[in-house]
C-alpha atoms as a PDB file:
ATOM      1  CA  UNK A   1     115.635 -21.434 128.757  1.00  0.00           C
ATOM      2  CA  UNK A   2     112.207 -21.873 127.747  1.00  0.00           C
ATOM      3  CA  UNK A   3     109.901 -19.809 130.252  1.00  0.00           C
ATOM      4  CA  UNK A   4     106.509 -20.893 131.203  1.00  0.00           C
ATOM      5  CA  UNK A   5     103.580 -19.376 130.302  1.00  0.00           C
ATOM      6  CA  UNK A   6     102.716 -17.391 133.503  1.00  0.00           C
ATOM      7  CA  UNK A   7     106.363 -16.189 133.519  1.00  0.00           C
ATOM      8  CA  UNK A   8     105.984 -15.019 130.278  1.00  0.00           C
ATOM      9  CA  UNK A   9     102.692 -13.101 130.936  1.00  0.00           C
ATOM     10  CA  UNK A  10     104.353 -11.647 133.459  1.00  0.00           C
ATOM     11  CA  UNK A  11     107.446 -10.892 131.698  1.00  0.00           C
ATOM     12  CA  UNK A  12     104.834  -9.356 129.060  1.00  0.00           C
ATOM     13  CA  UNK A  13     102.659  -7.230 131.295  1.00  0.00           C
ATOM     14  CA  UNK A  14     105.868  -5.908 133.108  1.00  0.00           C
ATOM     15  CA  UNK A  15     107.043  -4.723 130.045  1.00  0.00           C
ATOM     16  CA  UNK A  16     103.577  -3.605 129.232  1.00  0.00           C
ATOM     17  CA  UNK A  17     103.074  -1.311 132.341  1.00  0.00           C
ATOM     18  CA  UNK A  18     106.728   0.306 132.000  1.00  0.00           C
ATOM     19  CA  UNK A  19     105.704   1.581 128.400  1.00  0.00           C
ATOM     20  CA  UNK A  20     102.258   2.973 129.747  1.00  0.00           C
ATOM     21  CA  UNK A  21     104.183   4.383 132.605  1.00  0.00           C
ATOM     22  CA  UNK A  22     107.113   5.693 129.948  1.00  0.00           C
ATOM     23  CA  UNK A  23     104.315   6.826 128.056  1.00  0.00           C
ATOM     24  CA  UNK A  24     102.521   8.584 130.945  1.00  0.00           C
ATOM     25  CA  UNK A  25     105.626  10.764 131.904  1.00  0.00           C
ATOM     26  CA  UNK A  26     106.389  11.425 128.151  1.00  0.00           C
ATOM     27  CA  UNK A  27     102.707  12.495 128.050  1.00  0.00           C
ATOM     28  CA  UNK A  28     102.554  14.822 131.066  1.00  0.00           C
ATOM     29  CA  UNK A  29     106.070  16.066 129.907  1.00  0.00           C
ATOM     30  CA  UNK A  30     104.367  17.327 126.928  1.00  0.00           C
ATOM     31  CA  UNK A  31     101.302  18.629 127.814  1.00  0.00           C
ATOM     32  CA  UNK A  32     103.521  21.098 131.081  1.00  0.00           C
ATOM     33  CA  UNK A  33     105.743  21.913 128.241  1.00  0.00           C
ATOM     34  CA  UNK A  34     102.470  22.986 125.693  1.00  0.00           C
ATOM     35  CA  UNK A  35     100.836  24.436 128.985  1.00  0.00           C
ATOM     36  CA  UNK A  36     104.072  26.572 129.750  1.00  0.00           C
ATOM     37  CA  UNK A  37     104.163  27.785 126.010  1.00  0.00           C
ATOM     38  CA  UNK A  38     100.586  28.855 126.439  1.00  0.00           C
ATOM     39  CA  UNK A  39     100.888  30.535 129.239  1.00  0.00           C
ATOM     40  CA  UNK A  40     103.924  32.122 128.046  1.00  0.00           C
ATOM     41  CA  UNK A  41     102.676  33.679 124.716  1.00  0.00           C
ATOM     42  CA  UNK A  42      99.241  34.495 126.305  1.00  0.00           C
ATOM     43  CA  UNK A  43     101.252  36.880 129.005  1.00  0.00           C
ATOM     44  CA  UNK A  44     103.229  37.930 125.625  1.00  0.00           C
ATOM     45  CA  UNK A  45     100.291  39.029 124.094  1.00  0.00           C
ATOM     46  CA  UNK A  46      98.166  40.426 127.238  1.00  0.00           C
ATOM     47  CA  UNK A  47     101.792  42.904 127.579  1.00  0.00           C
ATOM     48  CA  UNK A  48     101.569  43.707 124.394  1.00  0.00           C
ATOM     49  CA  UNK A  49      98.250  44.849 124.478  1.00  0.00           C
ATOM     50  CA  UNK A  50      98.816  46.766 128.103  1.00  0.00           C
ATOM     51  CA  UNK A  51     101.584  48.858 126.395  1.00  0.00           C
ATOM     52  CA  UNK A  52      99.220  49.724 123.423  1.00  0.00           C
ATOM     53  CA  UNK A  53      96.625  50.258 125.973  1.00  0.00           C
ATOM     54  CA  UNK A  54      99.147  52.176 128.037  1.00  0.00           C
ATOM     55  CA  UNK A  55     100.268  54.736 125.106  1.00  0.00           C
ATOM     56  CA  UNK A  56      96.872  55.313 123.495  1.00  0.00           C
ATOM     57  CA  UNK A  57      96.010  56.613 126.899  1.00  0.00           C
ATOM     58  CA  UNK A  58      99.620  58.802 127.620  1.00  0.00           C
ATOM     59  CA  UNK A  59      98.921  60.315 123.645  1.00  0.00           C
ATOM     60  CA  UNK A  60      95.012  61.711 125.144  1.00  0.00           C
ATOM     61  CA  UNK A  61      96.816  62.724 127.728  1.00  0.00           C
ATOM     62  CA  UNK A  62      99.668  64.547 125.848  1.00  0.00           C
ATOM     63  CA  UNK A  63      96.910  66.118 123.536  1.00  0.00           C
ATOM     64  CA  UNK A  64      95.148  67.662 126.267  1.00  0.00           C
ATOM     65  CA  UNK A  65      98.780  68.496 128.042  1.00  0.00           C
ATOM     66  CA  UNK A  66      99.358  70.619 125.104  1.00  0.00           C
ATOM     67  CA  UNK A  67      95.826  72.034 124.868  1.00  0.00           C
ATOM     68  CA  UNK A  68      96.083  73.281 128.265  1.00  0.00           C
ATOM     69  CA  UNK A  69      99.514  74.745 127.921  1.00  0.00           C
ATOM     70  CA  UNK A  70      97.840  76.612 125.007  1.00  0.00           C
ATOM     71  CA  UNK A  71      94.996  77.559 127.372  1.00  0.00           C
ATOM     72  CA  UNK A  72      97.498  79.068 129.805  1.00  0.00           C
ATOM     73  CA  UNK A  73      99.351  80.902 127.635  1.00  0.00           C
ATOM     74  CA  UNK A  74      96.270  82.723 126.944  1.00  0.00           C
ATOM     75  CA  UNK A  75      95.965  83.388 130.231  1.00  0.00           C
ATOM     76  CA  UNK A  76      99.221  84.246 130.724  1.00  0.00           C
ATOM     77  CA  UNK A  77      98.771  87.613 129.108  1.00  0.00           C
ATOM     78  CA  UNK A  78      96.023  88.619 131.675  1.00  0.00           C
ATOM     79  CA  UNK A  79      96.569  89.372 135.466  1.00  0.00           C
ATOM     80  CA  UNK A  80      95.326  87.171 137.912  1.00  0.00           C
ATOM     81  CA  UNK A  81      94.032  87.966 140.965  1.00  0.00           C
ATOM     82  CA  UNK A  82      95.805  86.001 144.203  1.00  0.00           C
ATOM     83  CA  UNK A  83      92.249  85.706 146.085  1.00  0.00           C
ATOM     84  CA  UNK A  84      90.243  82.644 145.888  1.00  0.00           C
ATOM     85  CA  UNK A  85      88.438  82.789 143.428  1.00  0.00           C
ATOM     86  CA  UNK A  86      90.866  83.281 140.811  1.00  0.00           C
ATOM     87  CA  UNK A  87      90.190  86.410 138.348  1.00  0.00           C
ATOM     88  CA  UNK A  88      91.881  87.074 135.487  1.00  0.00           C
ATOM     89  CA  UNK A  89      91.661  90.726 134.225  1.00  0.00           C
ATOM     90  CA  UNK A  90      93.662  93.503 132.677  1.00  0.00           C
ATOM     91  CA  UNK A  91      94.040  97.086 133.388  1.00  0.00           C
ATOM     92  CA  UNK A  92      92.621  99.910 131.413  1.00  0.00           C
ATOM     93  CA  UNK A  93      95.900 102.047 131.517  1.00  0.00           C
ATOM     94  CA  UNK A  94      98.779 100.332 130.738  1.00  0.00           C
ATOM     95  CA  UNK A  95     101.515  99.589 133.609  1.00  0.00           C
ATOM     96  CA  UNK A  96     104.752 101.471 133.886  1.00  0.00           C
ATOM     97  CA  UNK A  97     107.004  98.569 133.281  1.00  0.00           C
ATOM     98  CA  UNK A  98     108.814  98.139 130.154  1.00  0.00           C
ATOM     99  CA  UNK A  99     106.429  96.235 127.688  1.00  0.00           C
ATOM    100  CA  UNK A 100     109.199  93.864 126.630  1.00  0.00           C
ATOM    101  CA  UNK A 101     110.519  93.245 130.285  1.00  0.00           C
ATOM    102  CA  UNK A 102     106.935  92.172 131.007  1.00  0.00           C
ATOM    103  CA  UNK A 103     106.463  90.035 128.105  1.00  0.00           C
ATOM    104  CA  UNK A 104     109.604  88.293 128.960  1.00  0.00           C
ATOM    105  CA  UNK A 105     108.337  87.867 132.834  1.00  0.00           C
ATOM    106  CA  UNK A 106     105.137  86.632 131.655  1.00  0.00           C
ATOM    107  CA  UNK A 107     107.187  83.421 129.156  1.00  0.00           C
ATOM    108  CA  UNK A 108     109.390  82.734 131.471  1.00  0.00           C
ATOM    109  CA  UNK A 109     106.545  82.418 134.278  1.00  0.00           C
ATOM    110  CA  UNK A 110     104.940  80.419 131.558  1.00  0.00           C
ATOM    111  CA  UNK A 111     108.032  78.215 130.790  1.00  0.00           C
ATOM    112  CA  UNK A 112     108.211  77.327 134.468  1.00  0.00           C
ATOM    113  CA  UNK A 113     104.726  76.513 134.506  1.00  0.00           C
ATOM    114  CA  UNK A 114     104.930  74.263 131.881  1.00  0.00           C
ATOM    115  CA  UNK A 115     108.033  72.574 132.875  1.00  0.00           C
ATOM    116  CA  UNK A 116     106.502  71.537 136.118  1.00  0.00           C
ATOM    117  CA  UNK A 117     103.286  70.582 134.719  1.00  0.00           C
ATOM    118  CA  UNK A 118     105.709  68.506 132.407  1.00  0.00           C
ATOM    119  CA  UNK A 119     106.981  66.674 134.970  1.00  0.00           C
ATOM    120  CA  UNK A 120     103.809  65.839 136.620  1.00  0.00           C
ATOM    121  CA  UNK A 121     102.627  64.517 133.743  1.00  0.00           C
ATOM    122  CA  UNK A 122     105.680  62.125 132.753  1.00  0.00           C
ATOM    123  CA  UNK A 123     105.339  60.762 136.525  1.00  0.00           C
ATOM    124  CA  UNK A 124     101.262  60.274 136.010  1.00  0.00           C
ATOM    125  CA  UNK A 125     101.649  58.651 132.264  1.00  0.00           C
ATOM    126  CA  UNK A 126     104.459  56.174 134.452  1.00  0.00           C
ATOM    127  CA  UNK A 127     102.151  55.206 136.710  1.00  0.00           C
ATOM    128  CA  UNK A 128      99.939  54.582 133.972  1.00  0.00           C
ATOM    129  CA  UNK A 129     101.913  52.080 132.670  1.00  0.00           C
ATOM    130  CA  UNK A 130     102.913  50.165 135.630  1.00  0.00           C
ATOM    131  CA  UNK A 131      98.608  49.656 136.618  1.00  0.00           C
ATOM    132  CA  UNK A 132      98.535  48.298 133.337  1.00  0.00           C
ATOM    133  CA  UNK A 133     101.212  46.093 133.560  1.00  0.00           C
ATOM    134  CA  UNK A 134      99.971  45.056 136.895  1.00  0.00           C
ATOM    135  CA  UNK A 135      96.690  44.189 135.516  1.00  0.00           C
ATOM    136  CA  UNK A 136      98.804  41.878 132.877  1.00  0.00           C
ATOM    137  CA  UNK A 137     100.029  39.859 136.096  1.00  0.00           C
ATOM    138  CA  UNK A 138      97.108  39.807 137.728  1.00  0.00           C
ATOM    139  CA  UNK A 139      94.877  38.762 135.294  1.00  0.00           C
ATOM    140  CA  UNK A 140      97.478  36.019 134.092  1.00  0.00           C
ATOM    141  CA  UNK A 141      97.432  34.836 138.050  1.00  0.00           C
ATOM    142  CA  UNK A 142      93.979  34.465 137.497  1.00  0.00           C
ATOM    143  CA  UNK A 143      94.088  32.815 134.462  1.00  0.00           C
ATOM    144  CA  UNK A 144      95.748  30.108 135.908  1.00  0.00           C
ATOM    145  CA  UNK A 145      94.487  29.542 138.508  1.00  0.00           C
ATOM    146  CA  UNK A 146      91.147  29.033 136.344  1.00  0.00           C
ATOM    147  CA  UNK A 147      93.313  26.550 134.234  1.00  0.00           C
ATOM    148  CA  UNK A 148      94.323  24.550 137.457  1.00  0.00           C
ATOM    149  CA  UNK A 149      90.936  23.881 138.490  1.00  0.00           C
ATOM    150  CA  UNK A 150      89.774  23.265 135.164  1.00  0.00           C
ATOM    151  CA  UNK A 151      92.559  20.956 134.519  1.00  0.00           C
ATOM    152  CA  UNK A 152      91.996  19.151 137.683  1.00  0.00           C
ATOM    153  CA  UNK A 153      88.822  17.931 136.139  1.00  0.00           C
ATOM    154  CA  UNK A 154      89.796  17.008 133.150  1.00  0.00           C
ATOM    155  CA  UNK A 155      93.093  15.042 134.317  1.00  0.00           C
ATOM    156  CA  UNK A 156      90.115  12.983 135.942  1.00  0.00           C
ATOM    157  CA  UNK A 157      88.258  12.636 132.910  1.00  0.00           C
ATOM    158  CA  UNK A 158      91.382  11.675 131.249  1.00  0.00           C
ATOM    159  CA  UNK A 159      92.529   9.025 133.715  1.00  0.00           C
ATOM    160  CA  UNK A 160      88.997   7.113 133.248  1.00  0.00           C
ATOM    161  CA  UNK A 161      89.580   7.574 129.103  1.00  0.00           C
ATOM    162  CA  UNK A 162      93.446   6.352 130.105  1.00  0.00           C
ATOM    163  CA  UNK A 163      91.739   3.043 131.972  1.00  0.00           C
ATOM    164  CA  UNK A 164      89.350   2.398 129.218  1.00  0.00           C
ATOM    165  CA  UNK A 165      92.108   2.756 126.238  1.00  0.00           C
ATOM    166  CA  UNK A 166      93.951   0.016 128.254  1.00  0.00           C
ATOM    167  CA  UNK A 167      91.574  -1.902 128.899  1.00  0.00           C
ATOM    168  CA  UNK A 168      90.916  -2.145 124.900  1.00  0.00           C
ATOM    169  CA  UNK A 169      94.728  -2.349 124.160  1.00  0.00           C
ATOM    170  CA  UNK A 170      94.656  -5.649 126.666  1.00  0.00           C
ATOM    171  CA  UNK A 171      91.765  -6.749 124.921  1.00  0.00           C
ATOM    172  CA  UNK A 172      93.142  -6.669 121.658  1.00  0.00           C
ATOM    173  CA  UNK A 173      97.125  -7.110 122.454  1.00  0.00           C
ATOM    174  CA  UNK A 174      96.051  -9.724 125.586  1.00  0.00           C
ATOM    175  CA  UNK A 175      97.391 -13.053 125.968  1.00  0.00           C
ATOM    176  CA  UNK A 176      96.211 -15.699 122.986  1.00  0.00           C
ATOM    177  CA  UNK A 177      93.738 -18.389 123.835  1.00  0.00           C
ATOM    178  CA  UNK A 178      94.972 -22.144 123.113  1.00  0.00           C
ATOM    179  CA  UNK A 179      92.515 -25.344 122.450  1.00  0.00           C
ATOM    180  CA  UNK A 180      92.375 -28.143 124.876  1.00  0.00           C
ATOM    181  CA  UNK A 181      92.606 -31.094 123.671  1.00  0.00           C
ATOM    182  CA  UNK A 182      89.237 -33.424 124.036  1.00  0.00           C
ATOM    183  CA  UNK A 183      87.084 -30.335 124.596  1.00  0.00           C
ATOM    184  CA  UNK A 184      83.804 -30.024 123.527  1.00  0.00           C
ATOM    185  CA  UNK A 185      82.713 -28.605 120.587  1.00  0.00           C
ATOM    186  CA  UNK A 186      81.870 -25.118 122.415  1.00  0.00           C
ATOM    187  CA  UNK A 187      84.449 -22.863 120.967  1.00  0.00           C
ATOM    188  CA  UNK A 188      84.164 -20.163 123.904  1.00  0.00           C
ATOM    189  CA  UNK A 189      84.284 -22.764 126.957  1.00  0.00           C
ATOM    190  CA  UNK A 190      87.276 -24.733 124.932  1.00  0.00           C
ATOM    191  CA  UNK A 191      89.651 -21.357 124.916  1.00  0.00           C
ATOM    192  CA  UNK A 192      91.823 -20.877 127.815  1.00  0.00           C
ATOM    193  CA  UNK A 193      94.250 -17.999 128.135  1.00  0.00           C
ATOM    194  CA  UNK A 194      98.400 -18.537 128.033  1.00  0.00           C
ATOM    195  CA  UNK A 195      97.894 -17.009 131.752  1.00  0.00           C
ATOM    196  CA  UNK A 196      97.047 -20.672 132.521  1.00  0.00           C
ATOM    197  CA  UNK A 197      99.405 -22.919 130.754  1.00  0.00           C
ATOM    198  CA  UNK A 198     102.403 -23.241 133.490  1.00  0.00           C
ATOM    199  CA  UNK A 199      99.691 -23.572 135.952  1.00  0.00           C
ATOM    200  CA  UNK A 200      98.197 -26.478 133.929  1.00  0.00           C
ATOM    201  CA  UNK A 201     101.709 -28.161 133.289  1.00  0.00           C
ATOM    202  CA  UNK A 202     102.083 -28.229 136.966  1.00  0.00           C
ATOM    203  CA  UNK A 203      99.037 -29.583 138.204  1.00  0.00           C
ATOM    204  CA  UNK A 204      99.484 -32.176 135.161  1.00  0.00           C
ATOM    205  CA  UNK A 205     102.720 -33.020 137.293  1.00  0.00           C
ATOM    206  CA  UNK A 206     101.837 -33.273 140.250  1.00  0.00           C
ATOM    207  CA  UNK A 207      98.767 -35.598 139.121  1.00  0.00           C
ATOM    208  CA  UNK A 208     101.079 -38.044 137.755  1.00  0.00           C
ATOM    209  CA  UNK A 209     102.887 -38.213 140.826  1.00  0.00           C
ATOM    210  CA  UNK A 210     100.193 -39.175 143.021  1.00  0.00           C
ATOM    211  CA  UNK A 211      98.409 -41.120 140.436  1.00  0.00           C
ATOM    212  CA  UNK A 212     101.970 -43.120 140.442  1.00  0.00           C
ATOM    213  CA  UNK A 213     102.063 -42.785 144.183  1.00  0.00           C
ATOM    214  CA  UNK A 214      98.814 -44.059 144.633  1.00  0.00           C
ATOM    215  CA  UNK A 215      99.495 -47.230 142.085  1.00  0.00           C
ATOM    216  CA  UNK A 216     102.609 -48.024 143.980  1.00  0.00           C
ATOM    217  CA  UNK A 217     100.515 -48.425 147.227  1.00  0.00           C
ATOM    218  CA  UNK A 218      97.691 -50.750 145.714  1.00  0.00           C
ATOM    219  CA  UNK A 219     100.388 -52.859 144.591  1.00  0.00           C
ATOM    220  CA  UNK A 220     102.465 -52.802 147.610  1.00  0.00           C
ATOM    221  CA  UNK A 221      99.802 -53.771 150.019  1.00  0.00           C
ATOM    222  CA  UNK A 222      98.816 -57.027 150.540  1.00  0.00           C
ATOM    223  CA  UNK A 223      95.083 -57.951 150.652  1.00  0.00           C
ATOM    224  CA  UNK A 224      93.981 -59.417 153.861  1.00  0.00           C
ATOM    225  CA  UNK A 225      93.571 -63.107 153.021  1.00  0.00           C
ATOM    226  CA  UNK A 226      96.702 -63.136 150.399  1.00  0.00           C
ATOM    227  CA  UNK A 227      99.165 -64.831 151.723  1.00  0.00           C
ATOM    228  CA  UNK A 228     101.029 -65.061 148.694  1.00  0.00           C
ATOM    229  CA  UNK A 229     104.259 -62.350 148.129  1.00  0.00           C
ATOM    230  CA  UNK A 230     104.125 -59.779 146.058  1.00  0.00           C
ATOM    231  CA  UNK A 231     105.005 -59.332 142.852  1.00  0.00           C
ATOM    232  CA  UNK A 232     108.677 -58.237 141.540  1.00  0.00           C
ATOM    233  CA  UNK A 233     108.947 -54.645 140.612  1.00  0.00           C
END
């Protein structure tokens, strides 16, 4: 069945719009997909550099952990007063405990010390790394957000290139022109596009049916002082 040639415009810009729609969802599919990989390594690598971040900072603070243990060792071997503020001092005679009973008071005083302070630390250099980690999320929240409004403008900019790229794909893939025949010699007034062709077949029609129509009347009617009859068909 031969179609006409509106039918097959339409037939063609049907199939024209479901490849730019295809191609629109193929497109978008793409670009979530590349946007999701972005995001994805970026929160990779901001992690990566919170840990590093994260353990420089717990080594200073292990360094001057152990600097301060060393400090209160020192210390250790002095009494302390218990008033505010705090005097360390030692006695010109010595006391009448057991030297070696009082060295072991004073490392195991020292030991607890340092356990405790131990723990306080681990809990602090924890804490530590959770801010930093929170910062990660945080500043990938804002990221995005920055991306969303960025890419709110530029999914404008890229609908107007869209219209303009199909606009030149009509232009250049758009229906072909056809000469009429007996035109003038004007090249550019004697093209007509395909769009028209059915609708030019069926005006053609229906002008041969009332130019027939019309011919069958002046012969039909009679003239006013013609007596005569008319004519065999």
């Amino acid at each position: 069945m031969k179609l006409s040639g509106t039918e097959a415009y339409i037939q063609r810009s049907n199939a024209l719009q479901r490849a730019e729609q295809k191609a629109r969802e193929e497109s978008e599919r793409l670009r979530q997909q590349e946007r999701e990989q972005i995001a994805e390594q970026r929160k990779k690598d901001m992690t990566l550099r919170a840990r590093i971040a994260a353990k420089a900072e717990e080594k200073k603070l292990e360094l001057l952990f152990l600097r301060w243990s060393e400090h209160h060792k020192k210390l250790s071997n002095f009494i302390r007063t218990k008033a505010e503020p705090l005097i360390y001092y030692l006695p010109k005679k010595p006391l009448e405990k057991d030297a070696a009973v009082l060295d072991q008071q004073r490392e195991q005083a020292f030991l607890e010390w340092k356990a405790a302070r131990r723990e306080e630390l681990s809990e602090y250099q924890k804490q530590i790394g959770d801010q930093h980690l929170g910062y990660v999320e945080k500043e990938l929240e804002r990221w995005q957000n920055a991306r969303k409004v960025r890419r709110t403008s530029n999914d404008a900019n890229l609908q107007e290139t869209m219209d303009k790229e199909l606009d030149t794909h009509r232009l250049e893939h758009g229906p072909k022109t056809r000469k009429i025949p007996g035109g003038s010699n004007n090249e550019d007034e004697d093209d007509v596009e395909d769009i028209n062709v059915g609708e030019d077949d069926l005006m053609d029609d229906v002008l041969v049916v009332d130019e027939n129509s019309t011919r069958v009347d002046e012969v039909a009617q009679p003239e006013p002082n013609d007596t005569s009859p008319p004519p065999n068909q």
